[in-house]
PDB file of N, CA and C in Angstrom:
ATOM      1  N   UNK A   1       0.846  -1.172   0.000  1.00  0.00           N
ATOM      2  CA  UNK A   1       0.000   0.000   0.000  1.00  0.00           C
ATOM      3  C   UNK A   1       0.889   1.232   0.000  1.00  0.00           C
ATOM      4  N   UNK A   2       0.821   1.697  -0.961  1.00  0.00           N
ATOM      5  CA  UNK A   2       1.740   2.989  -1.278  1.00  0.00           C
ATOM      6  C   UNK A   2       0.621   4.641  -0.624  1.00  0.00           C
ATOM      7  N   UNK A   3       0.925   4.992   0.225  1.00  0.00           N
ATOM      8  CA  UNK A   3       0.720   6.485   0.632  1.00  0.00           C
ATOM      9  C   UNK A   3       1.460   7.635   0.146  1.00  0.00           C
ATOM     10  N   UNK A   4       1.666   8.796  -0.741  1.00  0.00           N
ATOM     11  CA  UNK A   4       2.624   9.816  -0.814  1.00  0.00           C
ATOM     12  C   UNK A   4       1.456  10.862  -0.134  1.00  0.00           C
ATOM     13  N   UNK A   5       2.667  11.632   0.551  1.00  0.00           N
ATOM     14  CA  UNK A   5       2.085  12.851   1.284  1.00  0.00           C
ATOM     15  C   UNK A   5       2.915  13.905   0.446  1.00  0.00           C
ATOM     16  N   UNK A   6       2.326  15.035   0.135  1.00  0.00           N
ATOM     17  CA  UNK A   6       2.874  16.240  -0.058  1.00  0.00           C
ATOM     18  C   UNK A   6       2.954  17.337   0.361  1.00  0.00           C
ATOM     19  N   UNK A   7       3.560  18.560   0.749  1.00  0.00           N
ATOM     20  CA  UNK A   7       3.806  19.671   1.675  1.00  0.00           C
ATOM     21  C   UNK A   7       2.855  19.348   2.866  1.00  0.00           C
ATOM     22  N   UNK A   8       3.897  18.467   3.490  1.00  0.00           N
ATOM     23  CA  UNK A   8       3.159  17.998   4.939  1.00  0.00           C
ATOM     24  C   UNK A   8       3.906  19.071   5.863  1.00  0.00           C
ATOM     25  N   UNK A   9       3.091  19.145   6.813  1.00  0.00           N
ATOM     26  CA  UNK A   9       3.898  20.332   7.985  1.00  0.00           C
ATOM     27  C   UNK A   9       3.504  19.136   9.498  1.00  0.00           C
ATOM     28  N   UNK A  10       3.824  19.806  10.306  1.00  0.00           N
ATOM     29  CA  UNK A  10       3.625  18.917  12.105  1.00  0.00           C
ATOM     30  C   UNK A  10       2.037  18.583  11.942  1.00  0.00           C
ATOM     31  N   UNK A  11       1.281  19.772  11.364  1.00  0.00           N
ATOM     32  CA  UNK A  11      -0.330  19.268  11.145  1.00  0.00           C
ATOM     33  C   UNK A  11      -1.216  18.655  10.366  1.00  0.00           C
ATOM     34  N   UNK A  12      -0.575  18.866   9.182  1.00  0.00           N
ATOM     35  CA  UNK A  12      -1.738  17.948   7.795  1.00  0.00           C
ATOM     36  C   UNK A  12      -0.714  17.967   6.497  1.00  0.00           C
ATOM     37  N   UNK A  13      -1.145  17.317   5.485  1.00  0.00           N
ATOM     38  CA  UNK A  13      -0.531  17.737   4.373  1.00  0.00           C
ATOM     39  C   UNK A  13      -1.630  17.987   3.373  1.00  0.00           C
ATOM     40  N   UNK A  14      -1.018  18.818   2.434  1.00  0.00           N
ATOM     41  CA  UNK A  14      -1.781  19.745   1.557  1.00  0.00           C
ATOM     42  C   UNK A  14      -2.517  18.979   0.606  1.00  0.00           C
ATOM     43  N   UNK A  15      -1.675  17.758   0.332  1.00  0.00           N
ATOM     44  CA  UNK A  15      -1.973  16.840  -0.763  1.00  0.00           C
ATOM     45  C   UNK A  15      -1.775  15.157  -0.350  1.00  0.00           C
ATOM     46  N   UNK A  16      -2.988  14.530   0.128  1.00  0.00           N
ATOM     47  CA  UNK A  16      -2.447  13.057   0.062  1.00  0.00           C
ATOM     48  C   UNK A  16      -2.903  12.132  -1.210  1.00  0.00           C
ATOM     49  N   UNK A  17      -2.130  11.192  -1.829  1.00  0.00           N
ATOM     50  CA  UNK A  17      -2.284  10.248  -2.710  1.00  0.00           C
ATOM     51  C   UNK A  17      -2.320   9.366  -2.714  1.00  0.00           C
ATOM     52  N   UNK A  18      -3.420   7.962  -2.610  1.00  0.00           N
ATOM     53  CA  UNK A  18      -3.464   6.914  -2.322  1.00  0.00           C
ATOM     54  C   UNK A  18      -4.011   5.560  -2.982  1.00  0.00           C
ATOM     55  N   UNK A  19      -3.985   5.158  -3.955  1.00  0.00           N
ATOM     56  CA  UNK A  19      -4.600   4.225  -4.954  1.00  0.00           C
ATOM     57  C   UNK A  19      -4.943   4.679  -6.172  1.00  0.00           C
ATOM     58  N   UNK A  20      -4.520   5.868  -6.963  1.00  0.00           N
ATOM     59  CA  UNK A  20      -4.691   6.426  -7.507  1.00  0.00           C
ATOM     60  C   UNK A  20      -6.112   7.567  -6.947  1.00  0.00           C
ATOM     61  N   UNK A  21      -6.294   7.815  -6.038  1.00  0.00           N
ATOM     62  CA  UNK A  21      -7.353   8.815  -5.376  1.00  0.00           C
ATOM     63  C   UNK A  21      -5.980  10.287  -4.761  1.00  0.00           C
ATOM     64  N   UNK A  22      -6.399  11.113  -5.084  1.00  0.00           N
ATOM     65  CA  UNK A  22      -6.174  12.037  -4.554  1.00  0.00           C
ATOM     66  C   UNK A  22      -6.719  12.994  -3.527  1.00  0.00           C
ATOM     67  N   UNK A  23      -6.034  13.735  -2.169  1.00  0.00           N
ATOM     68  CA  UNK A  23      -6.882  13.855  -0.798  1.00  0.00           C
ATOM     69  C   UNK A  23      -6.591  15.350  -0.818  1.00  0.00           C
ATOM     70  N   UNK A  24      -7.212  16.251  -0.967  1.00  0.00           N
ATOM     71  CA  UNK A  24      -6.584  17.686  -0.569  1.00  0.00           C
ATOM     72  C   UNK A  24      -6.867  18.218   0.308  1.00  0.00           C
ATOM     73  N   UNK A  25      -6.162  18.960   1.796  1.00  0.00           N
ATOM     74  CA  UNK A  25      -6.779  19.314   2.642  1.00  0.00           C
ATOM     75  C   UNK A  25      -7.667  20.548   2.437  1.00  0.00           C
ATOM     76  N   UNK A  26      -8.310  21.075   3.696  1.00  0.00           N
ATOM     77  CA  UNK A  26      -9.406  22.190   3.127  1.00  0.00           C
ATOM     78  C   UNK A  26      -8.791  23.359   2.746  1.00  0.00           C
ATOM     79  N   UNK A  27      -9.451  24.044   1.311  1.00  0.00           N
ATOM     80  CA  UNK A  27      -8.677  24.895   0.477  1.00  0.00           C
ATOM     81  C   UNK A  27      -9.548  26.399   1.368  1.00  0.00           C
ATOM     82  N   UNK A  28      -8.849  27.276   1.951  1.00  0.00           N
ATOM     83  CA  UNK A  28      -9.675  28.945   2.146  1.00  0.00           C
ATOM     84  C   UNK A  28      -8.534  30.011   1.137  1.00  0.00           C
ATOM     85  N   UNK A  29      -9.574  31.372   0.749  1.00  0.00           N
ATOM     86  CA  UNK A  29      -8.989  32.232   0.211  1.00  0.00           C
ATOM     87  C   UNK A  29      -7.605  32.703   0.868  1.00  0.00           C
ATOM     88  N   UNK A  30      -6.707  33.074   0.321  1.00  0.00           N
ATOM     89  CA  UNK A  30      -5.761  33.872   0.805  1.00  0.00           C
ATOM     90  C   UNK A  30      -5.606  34.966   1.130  1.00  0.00           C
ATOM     91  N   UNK A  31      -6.710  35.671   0.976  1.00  0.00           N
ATOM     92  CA  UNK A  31      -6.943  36.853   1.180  1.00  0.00           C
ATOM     93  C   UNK A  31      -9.003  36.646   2.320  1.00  0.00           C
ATOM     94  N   UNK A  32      -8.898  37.018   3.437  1.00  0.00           N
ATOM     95  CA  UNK A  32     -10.253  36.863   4.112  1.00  0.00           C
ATOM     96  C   UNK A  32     -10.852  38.352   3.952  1.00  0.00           C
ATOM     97  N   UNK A  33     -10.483  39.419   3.209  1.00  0.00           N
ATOM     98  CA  UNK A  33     -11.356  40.575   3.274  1.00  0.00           C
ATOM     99  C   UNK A  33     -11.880  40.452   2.182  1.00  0.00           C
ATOM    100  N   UNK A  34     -11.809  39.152   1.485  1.00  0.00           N
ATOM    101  CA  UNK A  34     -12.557  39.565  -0.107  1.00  0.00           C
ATOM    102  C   UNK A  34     -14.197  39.201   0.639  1.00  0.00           C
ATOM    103  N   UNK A  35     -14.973  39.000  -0.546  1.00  0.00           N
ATOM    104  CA  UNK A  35     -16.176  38.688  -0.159  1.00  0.00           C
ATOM    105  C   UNK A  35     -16.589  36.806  -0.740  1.00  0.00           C
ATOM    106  N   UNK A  36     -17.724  36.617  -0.289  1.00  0.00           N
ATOM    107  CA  UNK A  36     -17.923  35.072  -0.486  1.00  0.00           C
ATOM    108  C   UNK A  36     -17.262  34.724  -2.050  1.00  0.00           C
ATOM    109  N   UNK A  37     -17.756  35.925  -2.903  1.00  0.00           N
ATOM    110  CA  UNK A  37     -17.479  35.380  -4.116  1.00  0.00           C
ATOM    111  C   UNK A  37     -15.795  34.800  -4.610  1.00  0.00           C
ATOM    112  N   UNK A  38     -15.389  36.217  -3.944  1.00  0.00           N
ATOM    113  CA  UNK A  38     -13.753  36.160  -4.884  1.00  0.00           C
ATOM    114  C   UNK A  38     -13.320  35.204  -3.574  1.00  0.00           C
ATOM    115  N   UNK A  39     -13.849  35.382  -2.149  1.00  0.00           N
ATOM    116  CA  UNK A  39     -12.971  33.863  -1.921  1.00  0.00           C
ATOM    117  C   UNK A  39     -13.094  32.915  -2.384  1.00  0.00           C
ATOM    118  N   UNK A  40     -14.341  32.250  -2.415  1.00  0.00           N
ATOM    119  CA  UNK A  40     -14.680  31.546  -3.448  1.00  0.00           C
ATOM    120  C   UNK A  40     -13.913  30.919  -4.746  1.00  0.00           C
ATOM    121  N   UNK A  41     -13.638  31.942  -5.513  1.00  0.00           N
ATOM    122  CA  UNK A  41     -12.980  32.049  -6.767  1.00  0.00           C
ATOM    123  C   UNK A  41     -11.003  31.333  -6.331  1.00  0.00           C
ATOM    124  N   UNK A  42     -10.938  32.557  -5.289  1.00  0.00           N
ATOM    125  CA  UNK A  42      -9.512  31.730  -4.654  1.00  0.00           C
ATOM    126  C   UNK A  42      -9.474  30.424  -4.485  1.00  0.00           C
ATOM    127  N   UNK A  43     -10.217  30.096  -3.867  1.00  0.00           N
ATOM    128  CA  UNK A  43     -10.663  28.681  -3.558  1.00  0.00           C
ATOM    129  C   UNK A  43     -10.287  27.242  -4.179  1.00  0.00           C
ATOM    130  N   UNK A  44     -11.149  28.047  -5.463  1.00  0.00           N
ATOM    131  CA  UNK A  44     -11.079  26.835  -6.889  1.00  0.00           C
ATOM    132  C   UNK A  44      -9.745  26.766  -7.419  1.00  0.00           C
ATOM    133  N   UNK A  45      -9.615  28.651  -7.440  1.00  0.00           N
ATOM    134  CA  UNK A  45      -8.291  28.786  -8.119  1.00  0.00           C
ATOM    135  C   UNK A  45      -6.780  27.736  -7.323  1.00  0.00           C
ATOM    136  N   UNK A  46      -7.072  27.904  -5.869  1.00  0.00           N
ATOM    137  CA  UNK A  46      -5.851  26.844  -5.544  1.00  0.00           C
ATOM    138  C   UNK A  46      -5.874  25.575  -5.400  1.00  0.00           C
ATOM    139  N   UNK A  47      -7.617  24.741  -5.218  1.00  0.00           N
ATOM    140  CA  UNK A  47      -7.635  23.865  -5.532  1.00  0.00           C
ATOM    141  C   UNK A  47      -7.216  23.118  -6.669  1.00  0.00           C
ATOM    142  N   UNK A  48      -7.399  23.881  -8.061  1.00  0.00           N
ATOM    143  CA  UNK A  48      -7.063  23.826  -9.147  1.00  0.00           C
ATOM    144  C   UNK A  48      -5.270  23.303  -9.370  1.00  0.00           C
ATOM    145  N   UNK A  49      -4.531  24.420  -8.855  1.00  0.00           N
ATOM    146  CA  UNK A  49      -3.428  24.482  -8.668  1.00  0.00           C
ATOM    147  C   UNK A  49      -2.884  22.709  -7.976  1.00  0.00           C
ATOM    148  N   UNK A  50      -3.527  22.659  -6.438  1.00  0.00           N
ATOM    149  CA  UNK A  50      -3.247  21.654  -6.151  1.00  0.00           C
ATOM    150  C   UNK A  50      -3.281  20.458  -7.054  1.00  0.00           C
ATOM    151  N   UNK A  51      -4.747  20.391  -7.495  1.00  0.00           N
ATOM    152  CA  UNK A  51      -4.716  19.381  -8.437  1.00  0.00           C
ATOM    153  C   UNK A  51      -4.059  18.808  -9.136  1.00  0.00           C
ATOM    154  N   UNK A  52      -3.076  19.967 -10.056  1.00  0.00           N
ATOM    155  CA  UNK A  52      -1.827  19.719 -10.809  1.00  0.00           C
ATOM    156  C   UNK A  52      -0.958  19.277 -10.265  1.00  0.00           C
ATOM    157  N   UNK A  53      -0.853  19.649  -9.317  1.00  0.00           N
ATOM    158  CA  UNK A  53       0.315  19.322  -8.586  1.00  0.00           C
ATOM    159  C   UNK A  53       0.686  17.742  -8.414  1.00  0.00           C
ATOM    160  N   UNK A  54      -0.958  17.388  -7.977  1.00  0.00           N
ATOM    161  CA  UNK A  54      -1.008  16.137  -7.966  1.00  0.00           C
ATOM    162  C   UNK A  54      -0.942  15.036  -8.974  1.00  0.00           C
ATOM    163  N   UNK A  55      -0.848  15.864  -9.827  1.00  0.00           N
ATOM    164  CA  UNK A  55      -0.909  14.911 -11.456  1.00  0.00           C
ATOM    165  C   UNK A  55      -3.124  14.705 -11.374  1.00  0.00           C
ATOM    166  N   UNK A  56      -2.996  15.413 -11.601  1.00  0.00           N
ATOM    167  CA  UNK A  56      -5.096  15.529 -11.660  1.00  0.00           C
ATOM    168  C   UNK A  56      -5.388  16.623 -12.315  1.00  0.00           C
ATOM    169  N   UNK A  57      -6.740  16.957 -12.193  1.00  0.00           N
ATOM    170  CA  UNK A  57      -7.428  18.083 -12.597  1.00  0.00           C
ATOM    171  C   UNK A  57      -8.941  18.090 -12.598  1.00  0.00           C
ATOM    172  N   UNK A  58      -9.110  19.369 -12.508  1.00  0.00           N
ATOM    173  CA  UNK A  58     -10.486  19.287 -11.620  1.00  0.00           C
ATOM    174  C   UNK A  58     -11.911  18.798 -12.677  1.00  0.00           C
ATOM    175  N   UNK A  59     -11.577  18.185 -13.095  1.00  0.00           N
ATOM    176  CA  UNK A  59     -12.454  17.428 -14.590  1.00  0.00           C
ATOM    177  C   UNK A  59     -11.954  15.731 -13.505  1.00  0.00           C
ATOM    178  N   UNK A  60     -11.268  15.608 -12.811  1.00  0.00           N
ATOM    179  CA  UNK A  60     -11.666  14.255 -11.892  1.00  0.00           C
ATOM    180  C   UNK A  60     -11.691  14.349 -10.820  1.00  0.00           C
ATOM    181  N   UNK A  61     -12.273  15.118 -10.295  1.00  0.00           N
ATOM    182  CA  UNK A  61     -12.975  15.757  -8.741  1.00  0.00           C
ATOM    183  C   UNK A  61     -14.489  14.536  -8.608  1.00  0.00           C
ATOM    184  N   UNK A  62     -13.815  13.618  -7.688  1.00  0.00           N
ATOM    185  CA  UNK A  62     -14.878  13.204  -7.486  1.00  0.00           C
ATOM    186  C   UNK A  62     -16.152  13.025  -6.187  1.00  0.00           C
ATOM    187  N   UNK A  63     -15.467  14.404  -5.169  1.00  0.00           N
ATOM    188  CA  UNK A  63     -16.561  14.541  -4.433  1.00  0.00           C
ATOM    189  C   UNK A  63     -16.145  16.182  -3.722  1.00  0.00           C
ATOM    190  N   UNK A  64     -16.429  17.025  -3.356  1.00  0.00           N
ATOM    191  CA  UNK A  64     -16.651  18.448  -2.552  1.00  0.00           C
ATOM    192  C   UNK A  64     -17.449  18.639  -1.586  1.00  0.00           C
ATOM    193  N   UNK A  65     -16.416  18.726  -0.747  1.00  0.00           N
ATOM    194  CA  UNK A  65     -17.506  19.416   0.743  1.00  0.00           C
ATOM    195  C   UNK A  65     -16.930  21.068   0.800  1.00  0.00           C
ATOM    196  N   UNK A  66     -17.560  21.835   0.936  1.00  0.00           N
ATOM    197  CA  UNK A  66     -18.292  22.915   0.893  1.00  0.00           C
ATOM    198  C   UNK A  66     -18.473  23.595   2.346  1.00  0.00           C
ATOM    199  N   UNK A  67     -17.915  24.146   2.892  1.00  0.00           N
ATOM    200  CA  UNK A  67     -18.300  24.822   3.875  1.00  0.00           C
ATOM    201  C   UNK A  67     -18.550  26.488   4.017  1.00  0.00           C
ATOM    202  N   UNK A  68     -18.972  27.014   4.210  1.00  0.00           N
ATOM    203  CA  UNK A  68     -19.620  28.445   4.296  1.00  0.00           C
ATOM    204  C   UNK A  68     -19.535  28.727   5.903  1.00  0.00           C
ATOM    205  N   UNK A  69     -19.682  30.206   5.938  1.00  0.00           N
ATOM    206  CA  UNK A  69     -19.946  30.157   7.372  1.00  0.00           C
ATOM    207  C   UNK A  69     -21.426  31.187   7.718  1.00  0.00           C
ATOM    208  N   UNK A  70     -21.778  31.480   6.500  1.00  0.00           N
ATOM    209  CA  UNK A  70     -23.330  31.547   6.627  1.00  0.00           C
ATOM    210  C   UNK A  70     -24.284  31.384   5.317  1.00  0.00           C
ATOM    211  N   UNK A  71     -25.038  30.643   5.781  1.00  0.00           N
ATOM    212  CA  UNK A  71     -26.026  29.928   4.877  1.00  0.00           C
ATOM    213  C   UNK A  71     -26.391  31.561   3.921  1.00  0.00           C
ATOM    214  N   UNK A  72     -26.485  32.529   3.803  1.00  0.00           N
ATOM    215  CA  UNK A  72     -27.121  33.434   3.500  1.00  0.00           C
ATOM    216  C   UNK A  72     -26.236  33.786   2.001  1.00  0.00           C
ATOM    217  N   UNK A  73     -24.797  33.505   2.658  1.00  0.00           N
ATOM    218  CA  UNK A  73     -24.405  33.455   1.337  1.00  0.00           C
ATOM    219  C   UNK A  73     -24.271  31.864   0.178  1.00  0.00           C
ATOM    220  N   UNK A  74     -25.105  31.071   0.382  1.00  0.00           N
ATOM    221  CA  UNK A  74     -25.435  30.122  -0.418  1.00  0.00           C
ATOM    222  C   UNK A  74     -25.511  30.691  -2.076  1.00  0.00           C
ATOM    223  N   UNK A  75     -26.154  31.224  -1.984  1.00  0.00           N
ATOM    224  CA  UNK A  75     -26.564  31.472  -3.516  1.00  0.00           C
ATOM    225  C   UNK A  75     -25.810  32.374  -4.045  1.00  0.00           C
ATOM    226  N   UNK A  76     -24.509  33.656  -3.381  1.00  0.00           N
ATOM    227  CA  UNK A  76     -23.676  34.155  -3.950  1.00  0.00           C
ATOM    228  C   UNK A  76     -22.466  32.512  -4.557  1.00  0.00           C
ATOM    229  N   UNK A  77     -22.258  31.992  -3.579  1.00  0.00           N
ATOM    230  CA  UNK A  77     -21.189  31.005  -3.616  1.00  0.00           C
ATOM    231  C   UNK A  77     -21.400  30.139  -4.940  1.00  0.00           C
ATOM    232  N   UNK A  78     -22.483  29.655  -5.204  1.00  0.00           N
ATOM    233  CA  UNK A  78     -23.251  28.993  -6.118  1.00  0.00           C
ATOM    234  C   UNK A  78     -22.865  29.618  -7.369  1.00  0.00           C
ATOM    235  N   UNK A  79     -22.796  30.654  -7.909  1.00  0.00           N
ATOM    236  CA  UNK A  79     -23.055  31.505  -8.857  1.00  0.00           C
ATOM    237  C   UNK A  79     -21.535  31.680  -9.414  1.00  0.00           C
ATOM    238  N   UNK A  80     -20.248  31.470  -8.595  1.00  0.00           N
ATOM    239  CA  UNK A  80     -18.903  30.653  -8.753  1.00  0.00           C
ATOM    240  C   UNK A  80     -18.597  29.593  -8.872  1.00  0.00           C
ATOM    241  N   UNK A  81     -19.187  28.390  -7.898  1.00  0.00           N
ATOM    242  CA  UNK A  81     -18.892  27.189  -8.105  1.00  0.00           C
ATOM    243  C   UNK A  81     -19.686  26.817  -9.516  1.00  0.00           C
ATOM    244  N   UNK A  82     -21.151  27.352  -9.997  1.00  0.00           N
ATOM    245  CA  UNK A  82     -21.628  26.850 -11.234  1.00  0.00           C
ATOM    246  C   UNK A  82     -20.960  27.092 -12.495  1.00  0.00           C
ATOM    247  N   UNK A  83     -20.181  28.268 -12.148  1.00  0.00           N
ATOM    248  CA  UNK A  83     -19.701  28.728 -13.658  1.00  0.00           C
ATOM    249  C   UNK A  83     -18.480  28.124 -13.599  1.00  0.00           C
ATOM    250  N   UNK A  84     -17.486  27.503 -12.834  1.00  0.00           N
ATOM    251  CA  UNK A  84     -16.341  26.513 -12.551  1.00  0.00           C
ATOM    252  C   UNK A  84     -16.470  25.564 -13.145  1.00  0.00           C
ATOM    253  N   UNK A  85     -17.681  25.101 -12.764  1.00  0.00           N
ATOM    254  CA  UNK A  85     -18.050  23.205 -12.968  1.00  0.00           C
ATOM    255  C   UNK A  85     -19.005  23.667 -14.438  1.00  0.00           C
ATOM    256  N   UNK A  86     -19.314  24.673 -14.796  1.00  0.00           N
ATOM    257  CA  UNK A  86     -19.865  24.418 -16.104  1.00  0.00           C
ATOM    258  C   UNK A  86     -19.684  23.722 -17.175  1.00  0.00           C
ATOM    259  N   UNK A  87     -18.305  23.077 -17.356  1.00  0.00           N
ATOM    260  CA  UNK A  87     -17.361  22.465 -18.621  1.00  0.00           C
ATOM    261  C   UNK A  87     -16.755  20.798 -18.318  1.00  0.00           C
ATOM    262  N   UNK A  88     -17.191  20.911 -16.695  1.00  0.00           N
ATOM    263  CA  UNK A  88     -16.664  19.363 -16.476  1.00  0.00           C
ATOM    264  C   UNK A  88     -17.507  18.995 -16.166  1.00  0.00           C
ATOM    265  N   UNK A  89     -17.289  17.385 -16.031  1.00  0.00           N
ATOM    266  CA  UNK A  89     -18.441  16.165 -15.521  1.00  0.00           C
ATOM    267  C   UNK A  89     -18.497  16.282 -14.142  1.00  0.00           C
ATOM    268  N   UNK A  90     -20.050  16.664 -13.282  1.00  0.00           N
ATOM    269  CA  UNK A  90     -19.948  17.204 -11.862  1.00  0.00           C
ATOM    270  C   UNK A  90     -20.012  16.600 -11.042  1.00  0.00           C
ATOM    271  N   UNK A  91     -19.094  16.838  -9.771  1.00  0.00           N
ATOM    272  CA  UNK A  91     -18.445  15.857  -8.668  1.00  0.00           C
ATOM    273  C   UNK A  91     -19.859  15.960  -7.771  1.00  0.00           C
ATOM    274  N   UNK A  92     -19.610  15.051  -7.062  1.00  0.00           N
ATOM    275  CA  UNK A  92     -20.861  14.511  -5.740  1.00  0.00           C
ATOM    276  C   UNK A  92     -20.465  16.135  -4.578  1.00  0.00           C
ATOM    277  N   UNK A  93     -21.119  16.928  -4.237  1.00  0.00           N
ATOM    278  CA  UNK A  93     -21.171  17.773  -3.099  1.00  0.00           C
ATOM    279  C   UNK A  93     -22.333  18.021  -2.244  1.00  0.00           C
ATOM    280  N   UNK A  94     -21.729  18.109  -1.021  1.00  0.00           N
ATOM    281  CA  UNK A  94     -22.500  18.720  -0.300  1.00  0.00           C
ATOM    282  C   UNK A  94     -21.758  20.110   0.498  1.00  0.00           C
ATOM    283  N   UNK A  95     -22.707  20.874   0.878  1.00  0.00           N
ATOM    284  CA  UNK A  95     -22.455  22.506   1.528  1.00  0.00           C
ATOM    285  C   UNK A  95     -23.138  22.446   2.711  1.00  0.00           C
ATOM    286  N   UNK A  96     -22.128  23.212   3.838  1.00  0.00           N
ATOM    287  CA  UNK A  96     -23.100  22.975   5.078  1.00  0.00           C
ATOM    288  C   UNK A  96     -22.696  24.309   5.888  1.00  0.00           C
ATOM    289  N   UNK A  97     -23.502  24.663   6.401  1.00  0.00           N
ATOM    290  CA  UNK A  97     -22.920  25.921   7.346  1.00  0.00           C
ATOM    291  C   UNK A  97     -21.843  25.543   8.192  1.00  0.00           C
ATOM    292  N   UNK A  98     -20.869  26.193   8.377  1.00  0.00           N
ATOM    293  CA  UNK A  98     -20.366  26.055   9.408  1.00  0.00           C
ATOM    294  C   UNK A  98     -19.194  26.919  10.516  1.00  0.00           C
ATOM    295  N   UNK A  99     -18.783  27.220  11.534  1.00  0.00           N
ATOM    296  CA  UNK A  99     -17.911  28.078  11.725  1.00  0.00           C
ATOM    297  C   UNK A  99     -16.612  27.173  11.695  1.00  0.00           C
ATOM    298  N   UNK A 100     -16.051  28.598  11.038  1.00  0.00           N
ATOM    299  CA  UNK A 100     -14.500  28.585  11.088  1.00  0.00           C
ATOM    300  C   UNK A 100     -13.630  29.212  11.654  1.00  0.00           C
ATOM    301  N   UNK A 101     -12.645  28.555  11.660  1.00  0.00           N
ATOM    302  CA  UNK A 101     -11.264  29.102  12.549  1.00  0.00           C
ATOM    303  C   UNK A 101     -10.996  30.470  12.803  1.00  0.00           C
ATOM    304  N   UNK A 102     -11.445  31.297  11.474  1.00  0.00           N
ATOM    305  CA  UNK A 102     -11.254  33.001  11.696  1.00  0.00           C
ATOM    306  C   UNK A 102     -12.281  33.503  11.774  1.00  0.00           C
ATOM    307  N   UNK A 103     -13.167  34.245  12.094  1.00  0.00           N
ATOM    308  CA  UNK A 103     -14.814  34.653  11.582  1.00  0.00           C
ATOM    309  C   UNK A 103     -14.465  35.326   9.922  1.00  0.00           C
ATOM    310  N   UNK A 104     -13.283  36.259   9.467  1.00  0.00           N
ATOM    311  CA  UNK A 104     -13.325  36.601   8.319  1.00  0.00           C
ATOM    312  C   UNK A 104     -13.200  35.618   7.131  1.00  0.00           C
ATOM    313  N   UNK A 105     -13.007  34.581   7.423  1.00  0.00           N
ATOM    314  CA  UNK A 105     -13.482  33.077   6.365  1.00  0.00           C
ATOM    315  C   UNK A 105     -14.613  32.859   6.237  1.00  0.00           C
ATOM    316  N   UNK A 106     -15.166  33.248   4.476  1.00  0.00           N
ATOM    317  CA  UNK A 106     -16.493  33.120   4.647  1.00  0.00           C
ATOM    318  C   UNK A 106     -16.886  31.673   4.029  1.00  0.00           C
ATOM    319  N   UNK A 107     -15.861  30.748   3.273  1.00  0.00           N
ATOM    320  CA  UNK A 107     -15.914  29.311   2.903  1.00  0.00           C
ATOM    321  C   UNK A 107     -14.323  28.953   2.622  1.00  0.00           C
ATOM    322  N   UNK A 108     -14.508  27.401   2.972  1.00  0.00           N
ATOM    323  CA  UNK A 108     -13.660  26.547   3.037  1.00  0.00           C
ATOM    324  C   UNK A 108     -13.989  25.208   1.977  1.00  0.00           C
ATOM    325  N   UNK A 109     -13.251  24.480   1.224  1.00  0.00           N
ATOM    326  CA  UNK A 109     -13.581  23.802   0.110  1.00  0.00           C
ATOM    327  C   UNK A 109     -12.417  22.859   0.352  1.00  0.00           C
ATOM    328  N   UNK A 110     -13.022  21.135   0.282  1.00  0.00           N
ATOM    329  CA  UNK A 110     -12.203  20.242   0.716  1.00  0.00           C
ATOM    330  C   UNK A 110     -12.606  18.963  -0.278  1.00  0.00           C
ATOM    331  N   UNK A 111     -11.656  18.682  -1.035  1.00  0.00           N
ATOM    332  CA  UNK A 111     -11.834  17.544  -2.350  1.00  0.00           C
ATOM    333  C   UNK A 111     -10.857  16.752  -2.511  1.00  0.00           C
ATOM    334  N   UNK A 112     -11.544  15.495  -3.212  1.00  0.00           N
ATOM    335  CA  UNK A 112     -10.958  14.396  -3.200  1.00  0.00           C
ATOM    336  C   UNK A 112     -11.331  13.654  -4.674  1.00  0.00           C
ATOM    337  N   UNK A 113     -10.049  13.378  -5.380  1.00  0.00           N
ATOM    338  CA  UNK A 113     -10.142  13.769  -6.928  1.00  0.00           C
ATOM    339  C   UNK A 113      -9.600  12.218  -7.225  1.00  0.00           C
ATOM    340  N   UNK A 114     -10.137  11.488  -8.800  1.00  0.00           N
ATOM    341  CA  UNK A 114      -9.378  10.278  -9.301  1.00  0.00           C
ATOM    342  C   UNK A 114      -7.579  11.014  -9.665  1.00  0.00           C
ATOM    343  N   UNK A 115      -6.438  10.469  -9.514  1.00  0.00           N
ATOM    344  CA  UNK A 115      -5.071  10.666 -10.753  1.00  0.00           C
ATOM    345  C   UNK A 115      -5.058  11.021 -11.696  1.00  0.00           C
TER     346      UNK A 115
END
């Protein structure tokens, strides 16, 4: 059973790889004063990034959890993630409220992709 970890630190790593499945830990904007959208947009954008990294791409994303930290912005968030996934075959998600580590994090995005 082959495991590779990638930019692991004392707490998680960014990228795990395991049977040909790929594990990414949860992706937040780099910037927390944007708003739901452009974090959002960050989001994909480094998930994206990761992906490569991993030898993937987000056309084999095969599941997204979604976290927000208020339901209210559901339907801004939506209106990014739809126009993302417009061109690929769409992964299994679910979105759930929830709090996070900073209050200025308004979502967190955590996927797990085929090689």
């Amino acid at each position: 059973m082959s495991i590779e970890r990638i930019g692991s630190t004392e707490r998680m790593s960014k990228i795990v790889k395991h049977n040909g499945t790929v594990y990414l830990c949860g992706q937040t904007a780099g910037d927390a004063n944007w708003d739901i959208a452009e974090q959002t947009r960050q989001c994909l954008a480094k998930v994206e990034a990761l992906l490569e990294e991993a030898g993937s791409s987000r056309d084999k994303i095969l599941s997204t959890t979604i976290y927000i930290r208020d339901i209210k912005d559901f339907a801004a968030m939506n209106v990014v993630w739809d126009e993302w996934v417009s061109d690929i075959p769409k992964p299994a998600r679910a979105c759930v409220e929830a709090r996070m580590a900073r209050p200025e994090i308004l979502v967190e995005l955590s996927v797990v992709a085929a090689q």
